[in-house]
N, C-alpha and C. Protein backbone atom coordinates (compact mmCIF):
# COMPACT_ATOMS: atom_id res chain seq x y z
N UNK A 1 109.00 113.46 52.48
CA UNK A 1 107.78 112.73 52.22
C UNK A 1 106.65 113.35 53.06
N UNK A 2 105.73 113.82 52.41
CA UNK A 2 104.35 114.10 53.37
C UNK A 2 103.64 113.58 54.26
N UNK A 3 103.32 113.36 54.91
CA UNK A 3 103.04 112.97 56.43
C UNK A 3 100.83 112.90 55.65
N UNK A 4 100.23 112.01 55.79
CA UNK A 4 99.56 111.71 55.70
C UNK A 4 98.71 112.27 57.12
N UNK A 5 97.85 113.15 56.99
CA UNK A 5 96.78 113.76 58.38
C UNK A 5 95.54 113.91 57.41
N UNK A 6 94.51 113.97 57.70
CA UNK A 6 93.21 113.97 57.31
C UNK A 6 93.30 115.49 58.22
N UNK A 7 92.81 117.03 57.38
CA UNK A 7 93.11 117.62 57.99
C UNK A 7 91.31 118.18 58.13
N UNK A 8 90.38 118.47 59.27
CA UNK A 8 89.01 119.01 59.42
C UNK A 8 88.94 120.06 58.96
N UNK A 9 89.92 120.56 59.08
CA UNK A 9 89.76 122.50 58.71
C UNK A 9 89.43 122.85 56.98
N UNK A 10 90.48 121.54 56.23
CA UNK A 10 90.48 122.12 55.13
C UNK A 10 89.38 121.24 54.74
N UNK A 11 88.64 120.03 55.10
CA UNK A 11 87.71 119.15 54.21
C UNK A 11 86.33 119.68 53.74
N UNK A 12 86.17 120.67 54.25
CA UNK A 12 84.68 120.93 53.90
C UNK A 12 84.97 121.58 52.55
N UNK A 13 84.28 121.37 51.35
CA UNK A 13 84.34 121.68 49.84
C UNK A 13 84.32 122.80 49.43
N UNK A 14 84.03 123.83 50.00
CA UNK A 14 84.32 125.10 50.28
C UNK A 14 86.04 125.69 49.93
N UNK A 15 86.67 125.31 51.18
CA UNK A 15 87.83 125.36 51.79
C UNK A 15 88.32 124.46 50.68
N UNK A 16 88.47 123.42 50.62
CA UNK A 16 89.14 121.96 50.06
C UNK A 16 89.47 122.88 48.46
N UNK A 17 88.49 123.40 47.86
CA UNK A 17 88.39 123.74 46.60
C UNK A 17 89.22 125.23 46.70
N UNK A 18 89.10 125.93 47.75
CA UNK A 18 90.27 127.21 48.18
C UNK A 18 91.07 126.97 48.13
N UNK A 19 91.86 125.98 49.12
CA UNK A 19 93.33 125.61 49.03
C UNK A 19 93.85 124.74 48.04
N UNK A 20 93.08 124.00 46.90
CA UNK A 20 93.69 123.34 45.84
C UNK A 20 94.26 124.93 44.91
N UNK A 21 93.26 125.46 44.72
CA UNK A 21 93.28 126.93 43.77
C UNK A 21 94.60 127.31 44.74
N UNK A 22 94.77 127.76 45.58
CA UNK A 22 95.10 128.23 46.30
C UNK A 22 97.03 127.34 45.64
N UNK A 23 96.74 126.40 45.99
CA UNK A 23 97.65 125.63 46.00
C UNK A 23 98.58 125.34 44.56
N UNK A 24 98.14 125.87 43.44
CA UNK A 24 98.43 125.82 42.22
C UNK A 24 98.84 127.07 41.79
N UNK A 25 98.93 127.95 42.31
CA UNK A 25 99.24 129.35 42.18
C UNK A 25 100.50 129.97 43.15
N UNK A 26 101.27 130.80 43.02
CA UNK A 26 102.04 131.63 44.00
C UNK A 26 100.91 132.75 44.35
N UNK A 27 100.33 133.08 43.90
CA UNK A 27 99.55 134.23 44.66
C UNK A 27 98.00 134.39 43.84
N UNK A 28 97.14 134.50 44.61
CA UNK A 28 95.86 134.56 43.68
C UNK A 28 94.75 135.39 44.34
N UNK A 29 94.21 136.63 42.82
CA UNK A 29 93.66 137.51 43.50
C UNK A 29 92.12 137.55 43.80
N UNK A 30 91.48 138.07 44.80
CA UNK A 30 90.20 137.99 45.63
C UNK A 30 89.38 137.89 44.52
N UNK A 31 89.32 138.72 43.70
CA UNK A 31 88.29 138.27 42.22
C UNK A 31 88.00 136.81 41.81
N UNK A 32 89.61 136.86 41.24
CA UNK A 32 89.73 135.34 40.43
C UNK A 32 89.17 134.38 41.82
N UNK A 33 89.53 134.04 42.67
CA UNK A 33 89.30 133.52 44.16
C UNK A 33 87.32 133.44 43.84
N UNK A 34 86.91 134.90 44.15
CA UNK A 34 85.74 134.99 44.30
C UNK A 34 84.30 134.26 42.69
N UNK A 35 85.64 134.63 41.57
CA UNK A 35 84.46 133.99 40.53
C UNK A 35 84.59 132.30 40.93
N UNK A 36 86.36 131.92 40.94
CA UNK A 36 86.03 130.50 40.16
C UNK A 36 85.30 129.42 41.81
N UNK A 37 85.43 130.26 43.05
CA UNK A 37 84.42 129.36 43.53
C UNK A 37 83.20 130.09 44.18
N UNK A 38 82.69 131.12 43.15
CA UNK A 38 80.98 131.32 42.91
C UNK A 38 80.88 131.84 44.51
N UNK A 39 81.47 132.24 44.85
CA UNK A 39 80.98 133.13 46.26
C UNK A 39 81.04 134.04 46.69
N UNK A 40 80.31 134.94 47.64
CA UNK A 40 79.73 136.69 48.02
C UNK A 40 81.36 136.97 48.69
N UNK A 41 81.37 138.08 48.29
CA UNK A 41 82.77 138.88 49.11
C UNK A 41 82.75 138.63 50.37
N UNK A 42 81.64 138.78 51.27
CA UNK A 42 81.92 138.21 52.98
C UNK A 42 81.88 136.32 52.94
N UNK A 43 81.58 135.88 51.82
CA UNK A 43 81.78 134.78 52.52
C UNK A 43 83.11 134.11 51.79
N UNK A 44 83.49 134.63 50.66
CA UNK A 44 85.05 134.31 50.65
C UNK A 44 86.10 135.15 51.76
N UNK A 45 85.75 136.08 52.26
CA UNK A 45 86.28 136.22 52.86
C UNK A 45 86.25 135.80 54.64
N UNK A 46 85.08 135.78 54.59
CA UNK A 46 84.86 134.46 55.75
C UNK A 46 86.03 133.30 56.16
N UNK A 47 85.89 133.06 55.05
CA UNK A 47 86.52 131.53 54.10
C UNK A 47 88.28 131.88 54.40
N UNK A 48 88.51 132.96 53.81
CA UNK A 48 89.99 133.54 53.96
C UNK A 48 90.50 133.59 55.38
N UNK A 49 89.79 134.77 55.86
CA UNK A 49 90.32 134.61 57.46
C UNK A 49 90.45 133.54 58.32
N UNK A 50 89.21 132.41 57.89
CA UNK A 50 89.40 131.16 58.98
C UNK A 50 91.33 130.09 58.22
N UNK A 51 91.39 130.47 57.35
CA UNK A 51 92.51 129.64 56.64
C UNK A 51 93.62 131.09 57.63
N UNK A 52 93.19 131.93 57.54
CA UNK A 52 94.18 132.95 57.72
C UNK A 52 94.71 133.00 59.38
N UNK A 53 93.46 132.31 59.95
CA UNK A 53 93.59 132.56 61.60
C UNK A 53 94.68 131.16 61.81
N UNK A 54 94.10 130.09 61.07
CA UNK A 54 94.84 128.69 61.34
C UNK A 54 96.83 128.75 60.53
N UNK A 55 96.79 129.84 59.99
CA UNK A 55 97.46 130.03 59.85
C UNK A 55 98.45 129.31 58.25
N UNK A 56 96.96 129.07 57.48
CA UNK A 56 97.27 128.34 56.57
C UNK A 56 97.35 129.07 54.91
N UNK A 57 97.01 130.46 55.27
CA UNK A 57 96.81 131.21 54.39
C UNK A 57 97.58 132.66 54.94
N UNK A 58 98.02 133.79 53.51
CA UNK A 58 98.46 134.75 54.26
C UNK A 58 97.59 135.81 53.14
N UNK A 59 96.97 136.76 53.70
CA UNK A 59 96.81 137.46 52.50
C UNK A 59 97.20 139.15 52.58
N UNK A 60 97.52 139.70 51.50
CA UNK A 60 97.83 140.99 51.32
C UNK A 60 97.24 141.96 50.55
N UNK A 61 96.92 143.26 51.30
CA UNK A 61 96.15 144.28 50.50
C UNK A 61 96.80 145.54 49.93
N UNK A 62 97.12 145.35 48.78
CA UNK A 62 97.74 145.89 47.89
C UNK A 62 96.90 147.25 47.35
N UNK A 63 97.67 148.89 46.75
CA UNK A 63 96.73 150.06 46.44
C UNK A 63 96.58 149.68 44.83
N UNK A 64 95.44 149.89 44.26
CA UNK A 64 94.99 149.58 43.05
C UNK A 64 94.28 150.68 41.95
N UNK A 65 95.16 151.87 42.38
CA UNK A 65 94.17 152.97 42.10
C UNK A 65 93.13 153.99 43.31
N UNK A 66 92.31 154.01 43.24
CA UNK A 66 91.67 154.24 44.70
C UNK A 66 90.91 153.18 45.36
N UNK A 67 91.67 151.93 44.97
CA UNK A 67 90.76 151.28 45.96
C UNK A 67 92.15 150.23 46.40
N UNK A 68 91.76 149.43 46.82
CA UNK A 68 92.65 148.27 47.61
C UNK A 68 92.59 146.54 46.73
N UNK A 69 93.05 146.02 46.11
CA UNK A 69 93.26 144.87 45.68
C UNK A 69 94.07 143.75 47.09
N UNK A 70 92.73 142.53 46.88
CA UNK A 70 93.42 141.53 47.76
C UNK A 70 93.71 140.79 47.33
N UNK A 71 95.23 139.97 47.48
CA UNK A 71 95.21 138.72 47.20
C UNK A 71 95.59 137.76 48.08
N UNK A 72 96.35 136.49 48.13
CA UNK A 72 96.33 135.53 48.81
C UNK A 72 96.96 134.57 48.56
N UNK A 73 97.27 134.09 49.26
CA UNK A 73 98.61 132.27 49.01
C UNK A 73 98.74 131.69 50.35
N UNK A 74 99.18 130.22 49.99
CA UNK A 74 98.92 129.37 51.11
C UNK A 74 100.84 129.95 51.99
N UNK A 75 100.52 129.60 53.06
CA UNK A 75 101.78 129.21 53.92
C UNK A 75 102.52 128.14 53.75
N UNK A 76 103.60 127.87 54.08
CA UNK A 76 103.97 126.98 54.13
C UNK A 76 103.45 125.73 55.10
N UNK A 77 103.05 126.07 56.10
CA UNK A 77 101.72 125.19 57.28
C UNK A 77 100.98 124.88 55.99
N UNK A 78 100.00 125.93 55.23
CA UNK A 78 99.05 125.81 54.49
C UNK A 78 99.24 124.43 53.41
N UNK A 79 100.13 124.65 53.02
CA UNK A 79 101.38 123.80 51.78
C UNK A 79 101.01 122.34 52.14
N UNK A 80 101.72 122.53 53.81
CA UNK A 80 101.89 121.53 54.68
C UNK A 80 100.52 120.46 54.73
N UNK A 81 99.61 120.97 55.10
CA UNK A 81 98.32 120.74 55.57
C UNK A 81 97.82 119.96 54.43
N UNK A 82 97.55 120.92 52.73
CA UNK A 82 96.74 120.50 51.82
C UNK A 82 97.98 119.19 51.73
N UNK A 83 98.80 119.33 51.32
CA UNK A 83 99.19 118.13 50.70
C UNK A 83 99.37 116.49 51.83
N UNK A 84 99.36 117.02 53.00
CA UNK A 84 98.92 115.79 54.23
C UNK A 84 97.13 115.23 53.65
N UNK A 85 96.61 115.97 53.71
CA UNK A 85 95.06 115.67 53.23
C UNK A 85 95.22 115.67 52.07
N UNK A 86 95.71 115.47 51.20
CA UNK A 86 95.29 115.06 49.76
C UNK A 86 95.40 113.49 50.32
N UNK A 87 97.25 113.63 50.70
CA UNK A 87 97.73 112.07 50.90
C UNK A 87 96.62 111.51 51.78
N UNK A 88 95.66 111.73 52.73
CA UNK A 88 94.91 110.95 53.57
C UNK A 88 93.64 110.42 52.71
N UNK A 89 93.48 111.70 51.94
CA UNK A 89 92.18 111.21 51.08
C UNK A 89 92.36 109.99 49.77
N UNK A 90 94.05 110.32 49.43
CA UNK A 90 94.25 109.10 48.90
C UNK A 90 94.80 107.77 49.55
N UNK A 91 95.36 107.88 50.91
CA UNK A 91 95.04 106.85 51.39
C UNK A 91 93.48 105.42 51.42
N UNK A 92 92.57 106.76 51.77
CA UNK A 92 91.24 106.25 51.88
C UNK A 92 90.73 105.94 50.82
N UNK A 93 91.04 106.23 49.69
CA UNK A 93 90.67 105.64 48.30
C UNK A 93 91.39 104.13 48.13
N UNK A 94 92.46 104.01 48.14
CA UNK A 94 93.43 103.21 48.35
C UNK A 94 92.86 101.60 48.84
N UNK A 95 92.38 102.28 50.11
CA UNK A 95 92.43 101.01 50.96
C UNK A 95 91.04 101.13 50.77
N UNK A 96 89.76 101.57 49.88
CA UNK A 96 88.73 100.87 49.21
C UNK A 96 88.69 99.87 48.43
N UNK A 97 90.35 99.93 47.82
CA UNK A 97 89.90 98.79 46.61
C UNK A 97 89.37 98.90 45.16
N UNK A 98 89.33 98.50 44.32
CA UNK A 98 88.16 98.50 42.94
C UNK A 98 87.03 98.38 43.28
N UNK A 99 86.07 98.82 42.62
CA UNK A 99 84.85 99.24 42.83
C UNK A 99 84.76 97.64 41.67
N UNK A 100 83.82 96.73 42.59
CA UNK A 100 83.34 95.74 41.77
C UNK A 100 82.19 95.69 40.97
């Protein structure tokens, strides 16, 4: 059973929307990454390394011809993490109630 944590690292919508993608895939590459959340190569990759330092992301640079292809997948921490913060965010829905 998942352990319910509200996690800071991943909440900002940025990130949150990385590791769902992230999270639905075994491996997903810097392109696809870079169109479907609309952002500049340094700042997805910004984005990558801070998941990558916390240790929630792993990524690998693969030869593609003459250039280098990146891609990326969560850790198992990573795994760990999104699905604690889903459960917290649905906690907090939860214990709102119906919207009267």
């Amino acid at each position: 059973m998942t352990r319910a944590r509200f996690d800071e690292l991943i909440h900002p919508s940025t990130r949150l929307t990385l590791v769902a993608t992230l999270a639905a895939a075994d491996w997903a590459e810097f392109a696809f990454l870079k169109e479907r959340l609309r952002l500049s190569d340094s700042a997805l990759s910004k984005q990558l390394a801070t998941l990558e330092e916390a240790g929630y992301v792993t990524t690998e640079r693969r030869p593609a011809g003459t250039r280098r292809k990146v891609r990326a997948r969560l850790t198992p921490a990573g795994r760990e993490a999104f699905d604690g913060h889903v459960a917290a965010l649905r906690a907090i829905v939860a214990e709102a109630g119906p919207a009267e």
